[in-house]
N, C-alpha and C. Protein backbone atom coordinates (compact mmCIF):
# COMPACT_ATOMS: atom_id res chain seq x y z
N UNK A 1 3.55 11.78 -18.15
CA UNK A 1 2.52 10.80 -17.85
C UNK A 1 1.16 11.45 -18.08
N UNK A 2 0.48 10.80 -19.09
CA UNK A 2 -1.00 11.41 -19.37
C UNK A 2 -1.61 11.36 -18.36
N UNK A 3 -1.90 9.80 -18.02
CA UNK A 3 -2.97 9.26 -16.89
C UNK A 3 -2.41 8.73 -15.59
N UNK A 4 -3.37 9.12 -14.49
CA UNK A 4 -2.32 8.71 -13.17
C UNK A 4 -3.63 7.79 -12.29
N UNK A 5 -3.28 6.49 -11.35
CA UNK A 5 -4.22 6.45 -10.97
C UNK A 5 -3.71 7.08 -9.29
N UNK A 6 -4.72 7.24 -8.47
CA UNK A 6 -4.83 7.33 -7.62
C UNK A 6 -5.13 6.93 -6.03
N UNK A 7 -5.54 7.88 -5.37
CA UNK A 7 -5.77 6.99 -3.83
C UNK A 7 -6.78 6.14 -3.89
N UNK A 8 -8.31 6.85 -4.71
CA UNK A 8 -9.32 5.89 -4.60
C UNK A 8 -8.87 3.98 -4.98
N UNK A 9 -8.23 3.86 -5.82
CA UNK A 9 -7.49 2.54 -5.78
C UNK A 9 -6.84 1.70 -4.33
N UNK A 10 -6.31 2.37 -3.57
CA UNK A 10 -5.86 1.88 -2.62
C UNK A 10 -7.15 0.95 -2.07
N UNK A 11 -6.71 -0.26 -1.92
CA UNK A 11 -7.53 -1.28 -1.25
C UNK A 11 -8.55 -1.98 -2.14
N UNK A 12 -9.37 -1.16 -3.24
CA UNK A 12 -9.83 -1.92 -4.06
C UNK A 12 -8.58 -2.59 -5.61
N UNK A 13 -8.50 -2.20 -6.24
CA UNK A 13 -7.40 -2.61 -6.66
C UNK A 13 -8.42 -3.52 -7.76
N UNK A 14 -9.55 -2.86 -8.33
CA UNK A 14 -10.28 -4.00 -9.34
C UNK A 14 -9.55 -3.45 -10.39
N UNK A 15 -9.79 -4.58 -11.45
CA UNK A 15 -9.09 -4.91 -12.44
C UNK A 15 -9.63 -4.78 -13.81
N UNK A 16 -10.66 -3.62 -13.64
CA UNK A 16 -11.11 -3.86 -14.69
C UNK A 16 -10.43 -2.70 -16.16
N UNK A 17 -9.84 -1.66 -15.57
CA UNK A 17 -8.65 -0.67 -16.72
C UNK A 17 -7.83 -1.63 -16.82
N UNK A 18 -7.07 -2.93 -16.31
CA UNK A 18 -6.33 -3.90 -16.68
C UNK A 18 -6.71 -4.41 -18.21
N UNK A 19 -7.68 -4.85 -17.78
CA UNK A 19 -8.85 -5.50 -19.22
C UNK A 19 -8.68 -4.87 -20.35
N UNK A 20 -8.85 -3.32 -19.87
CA UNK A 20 -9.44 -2.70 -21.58
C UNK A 20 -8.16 -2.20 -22.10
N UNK A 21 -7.48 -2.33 -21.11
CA UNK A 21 -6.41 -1.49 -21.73
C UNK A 21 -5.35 -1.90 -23.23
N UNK A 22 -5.55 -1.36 -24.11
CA UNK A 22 -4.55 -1.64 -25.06
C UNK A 22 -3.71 -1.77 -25.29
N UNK A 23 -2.88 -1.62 -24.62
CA UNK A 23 -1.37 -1.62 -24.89
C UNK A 23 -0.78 -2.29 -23.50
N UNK A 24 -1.26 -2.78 -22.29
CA UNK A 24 -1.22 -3.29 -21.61
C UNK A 24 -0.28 -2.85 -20.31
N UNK A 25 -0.27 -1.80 -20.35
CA UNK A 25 0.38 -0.45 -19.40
C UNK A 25 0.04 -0.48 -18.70
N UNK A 26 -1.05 -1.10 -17.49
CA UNK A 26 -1.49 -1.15 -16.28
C UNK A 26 -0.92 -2.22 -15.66
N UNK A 27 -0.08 -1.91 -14.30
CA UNK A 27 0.45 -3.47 -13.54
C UNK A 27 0.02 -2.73 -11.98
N UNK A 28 0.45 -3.91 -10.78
CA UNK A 28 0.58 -5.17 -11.66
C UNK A 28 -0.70 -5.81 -11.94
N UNK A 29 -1.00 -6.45 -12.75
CA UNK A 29 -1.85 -7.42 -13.17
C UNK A 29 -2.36 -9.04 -11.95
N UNK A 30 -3.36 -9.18 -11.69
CA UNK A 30 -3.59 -10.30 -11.37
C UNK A 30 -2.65 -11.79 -11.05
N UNK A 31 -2.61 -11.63 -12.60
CA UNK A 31 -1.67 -12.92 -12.60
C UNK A 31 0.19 -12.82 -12.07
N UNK A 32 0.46 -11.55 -11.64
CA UNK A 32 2.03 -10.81 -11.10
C UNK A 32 2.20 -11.02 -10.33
N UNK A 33 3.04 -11.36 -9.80
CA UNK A 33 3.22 -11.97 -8.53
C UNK A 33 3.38 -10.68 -7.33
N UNK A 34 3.42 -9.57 -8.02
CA UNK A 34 3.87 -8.79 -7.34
C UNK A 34 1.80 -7.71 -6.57
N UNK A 35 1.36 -8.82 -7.34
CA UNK A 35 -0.24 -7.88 -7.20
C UNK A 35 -0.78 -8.16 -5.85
N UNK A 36 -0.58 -8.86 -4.55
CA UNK A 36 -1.06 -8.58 -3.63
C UNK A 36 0.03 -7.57 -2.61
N UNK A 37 0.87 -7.69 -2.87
CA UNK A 37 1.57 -6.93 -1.68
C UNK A 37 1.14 -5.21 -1.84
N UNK A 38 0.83 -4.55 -3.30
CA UNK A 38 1.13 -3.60 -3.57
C UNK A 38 -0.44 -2.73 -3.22
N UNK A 39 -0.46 -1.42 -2.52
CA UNK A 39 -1.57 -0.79 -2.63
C UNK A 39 -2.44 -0.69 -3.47
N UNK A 40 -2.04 -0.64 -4.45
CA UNK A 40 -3.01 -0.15 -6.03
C UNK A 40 -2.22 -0.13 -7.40
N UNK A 41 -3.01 -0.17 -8.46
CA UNK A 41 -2.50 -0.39 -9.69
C UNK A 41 -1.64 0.78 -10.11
N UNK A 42 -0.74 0.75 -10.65
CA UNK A 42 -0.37 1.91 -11.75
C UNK A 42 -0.60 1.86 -13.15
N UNK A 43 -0.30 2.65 -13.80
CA UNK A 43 -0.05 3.43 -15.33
C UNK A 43 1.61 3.23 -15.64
N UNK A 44 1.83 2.81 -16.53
CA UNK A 44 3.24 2.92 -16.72
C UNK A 44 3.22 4.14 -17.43
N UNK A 45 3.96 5.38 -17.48
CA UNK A 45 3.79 6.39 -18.53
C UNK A 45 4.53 6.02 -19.65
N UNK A 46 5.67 4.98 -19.71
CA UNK A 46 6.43 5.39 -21.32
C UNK A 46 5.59 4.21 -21.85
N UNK A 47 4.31 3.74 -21.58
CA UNK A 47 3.77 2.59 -22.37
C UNK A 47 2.38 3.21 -22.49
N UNK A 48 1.71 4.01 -22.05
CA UNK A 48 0.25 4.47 -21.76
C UNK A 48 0.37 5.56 -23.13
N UNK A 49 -0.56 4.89 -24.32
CA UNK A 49 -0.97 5.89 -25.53
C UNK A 49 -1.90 6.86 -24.99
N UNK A 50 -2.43 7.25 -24.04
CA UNK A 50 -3.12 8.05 -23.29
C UNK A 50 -4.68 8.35 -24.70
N UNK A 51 -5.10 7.17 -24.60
CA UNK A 51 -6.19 6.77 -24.81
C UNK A 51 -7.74 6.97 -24.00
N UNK A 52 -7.35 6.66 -22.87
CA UNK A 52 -8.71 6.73 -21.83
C UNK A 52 -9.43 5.65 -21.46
N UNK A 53 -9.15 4.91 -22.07
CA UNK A 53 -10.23 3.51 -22.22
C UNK A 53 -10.26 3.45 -20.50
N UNK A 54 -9.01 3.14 -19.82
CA UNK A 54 -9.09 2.87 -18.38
C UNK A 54 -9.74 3.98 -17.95
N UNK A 55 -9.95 4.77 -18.03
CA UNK A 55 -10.80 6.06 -17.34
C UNK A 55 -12.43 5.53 -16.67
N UNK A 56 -13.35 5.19 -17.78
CA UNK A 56 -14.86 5.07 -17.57
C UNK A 56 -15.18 3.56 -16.68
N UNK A 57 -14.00 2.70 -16.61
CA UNK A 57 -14.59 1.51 -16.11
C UNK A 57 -14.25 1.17 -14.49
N UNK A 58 -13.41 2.17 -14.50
CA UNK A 58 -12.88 2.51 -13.09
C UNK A 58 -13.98 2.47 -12.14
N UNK A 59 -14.33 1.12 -11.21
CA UNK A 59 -15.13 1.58 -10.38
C UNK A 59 -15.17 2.41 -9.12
N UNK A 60 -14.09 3.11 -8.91
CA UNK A 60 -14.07 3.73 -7.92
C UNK A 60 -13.34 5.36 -8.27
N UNK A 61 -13.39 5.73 -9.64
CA UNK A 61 -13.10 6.92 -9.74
C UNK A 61 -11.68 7.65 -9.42
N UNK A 62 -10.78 6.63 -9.96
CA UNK A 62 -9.13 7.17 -9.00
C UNK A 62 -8.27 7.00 -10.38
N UNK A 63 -9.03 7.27 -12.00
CA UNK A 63 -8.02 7.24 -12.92
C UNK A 63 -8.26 8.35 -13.28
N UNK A 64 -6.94 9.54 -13.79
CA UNK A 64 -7.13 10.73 -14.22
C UNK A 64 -6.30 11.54 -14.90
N UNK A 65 -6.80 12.34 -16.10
CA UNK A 65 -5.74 12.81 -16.64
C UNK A 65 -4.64 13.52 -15.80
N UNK A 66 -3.29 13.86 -16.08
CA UNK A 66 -2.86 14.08 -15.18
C UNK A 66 -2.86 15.99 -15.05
N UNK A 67 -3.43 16.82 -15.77
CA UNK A 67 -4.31 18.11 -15.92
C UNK A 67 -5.54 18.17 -14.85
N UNK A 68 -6.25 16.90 -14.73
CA UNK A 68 -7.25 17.15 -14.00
C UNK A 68 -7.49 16.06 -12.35
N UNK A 69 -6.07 15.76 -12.34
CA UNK A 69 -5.88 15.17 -11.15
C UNK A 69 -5.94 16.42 -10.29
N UNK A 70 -6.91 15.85 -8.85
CA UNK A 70 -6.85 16.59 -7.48
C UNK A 70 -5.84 16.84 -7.01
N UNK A 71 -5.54 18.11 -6.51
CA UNK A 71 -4.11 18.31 -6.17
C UNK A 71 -4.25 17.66 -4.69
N UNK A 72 -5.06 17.06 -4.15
CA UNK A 72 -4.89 16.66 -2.67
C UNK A 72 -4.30 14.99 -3.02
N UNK A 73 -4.41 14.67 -4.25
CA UNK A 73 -3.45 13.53 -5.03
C UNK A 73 -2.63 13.83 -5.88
N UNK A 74 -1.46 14.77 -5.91
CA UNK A 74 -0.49 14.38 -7.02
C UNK A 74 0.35 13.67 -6.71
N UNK A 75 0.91 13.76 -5.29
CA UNK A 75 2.15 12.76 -5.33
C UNK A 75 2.22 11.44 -6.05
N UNK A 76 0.80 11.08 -6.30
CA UNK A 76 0.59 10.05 -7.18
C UNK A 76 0.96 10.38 -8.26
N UNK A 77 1.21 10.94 -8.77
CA UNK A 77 1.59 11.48 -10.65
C UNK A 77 3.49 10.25 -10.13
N UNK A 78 4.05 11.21 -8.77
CA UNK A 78 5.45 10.39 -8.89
C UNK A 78 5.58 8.77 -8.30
N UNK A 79 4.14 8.80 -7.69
CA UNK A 79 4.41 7.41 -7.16
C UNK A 79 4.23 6.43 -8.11
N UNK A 80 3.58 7.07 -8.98
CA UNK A 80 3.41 5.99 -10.65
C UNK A 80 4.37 5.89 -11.04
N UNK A 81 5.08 6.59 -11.26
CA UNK A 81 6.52 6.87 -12.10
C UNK A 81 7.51 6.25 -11.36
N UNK A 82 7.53 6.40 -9.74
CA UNK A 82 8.62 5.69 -9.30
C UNK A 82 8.52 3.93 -8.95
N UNK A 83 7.37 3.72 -9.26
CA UNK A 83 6.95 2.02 -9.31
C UNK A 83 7.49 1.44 -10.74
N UNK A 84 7.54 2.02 -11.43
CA UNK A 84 7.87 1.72 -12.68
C UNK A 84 9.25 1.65 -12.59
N UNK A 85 10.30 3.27 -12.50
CA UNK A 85 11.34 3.18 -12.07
C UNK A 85 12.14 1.73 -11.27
N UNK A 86 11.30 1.40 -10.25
CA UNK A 86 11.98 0.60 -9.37
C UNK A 86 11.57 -0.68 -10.08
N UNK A 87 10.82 -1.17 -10.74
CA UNK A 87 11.04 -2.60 -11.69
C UNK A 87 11.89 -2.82 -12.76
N UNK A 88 12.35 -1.46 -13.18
CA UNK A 88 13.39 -1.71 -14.13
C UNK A 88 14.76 -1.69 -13.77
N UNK A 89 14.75 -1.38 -12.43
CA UNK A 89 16.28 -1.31 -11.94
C UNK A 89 16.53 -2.71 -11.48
């Protein structure tokens, strides 16, 4: 996984790396039914061209390569990975 988001997401949950994103690797999305119950957005990693676009529009600073993620956030590197995991099962 290139990009991971993080804690700063928790509670805001704006949508704007949804938008830019190219390949459309960020859920859940707005329109998902699954987008209010959930803390914060993820990254899917086997869909994320690790581009960046979601990086700069981030208003709250919680998207990051996963090299320069805070180690007082990695468990987020697996909590991305295991949200993904658990929609495909």
């Amino acid at each position: 996984m290139a990009y991971v988001i993080a804690e700063p997401c928790i509670g805001t949950k704006d949508t704007a790396c949804v938008d830019v994103c190219p390949v459309d690797c960020i859920h859940p999305r707005k329109d998902e039914p699954e987008f209010e119950p959930v803390p914060h957005l993820y990254i899917n990693p086997d869909e994320c061209i690790d581009c960046g676009a979601c990086v700069p529009v981030c208003p709250v600073t919680a998207i990051f390569v996963l090299e320069d993620l805070p180690e007082k956030w990695a468990s987020f590197t697996q909590i991305n990975a295991d949200y993904f995991k658990k929609k495909s099962a």
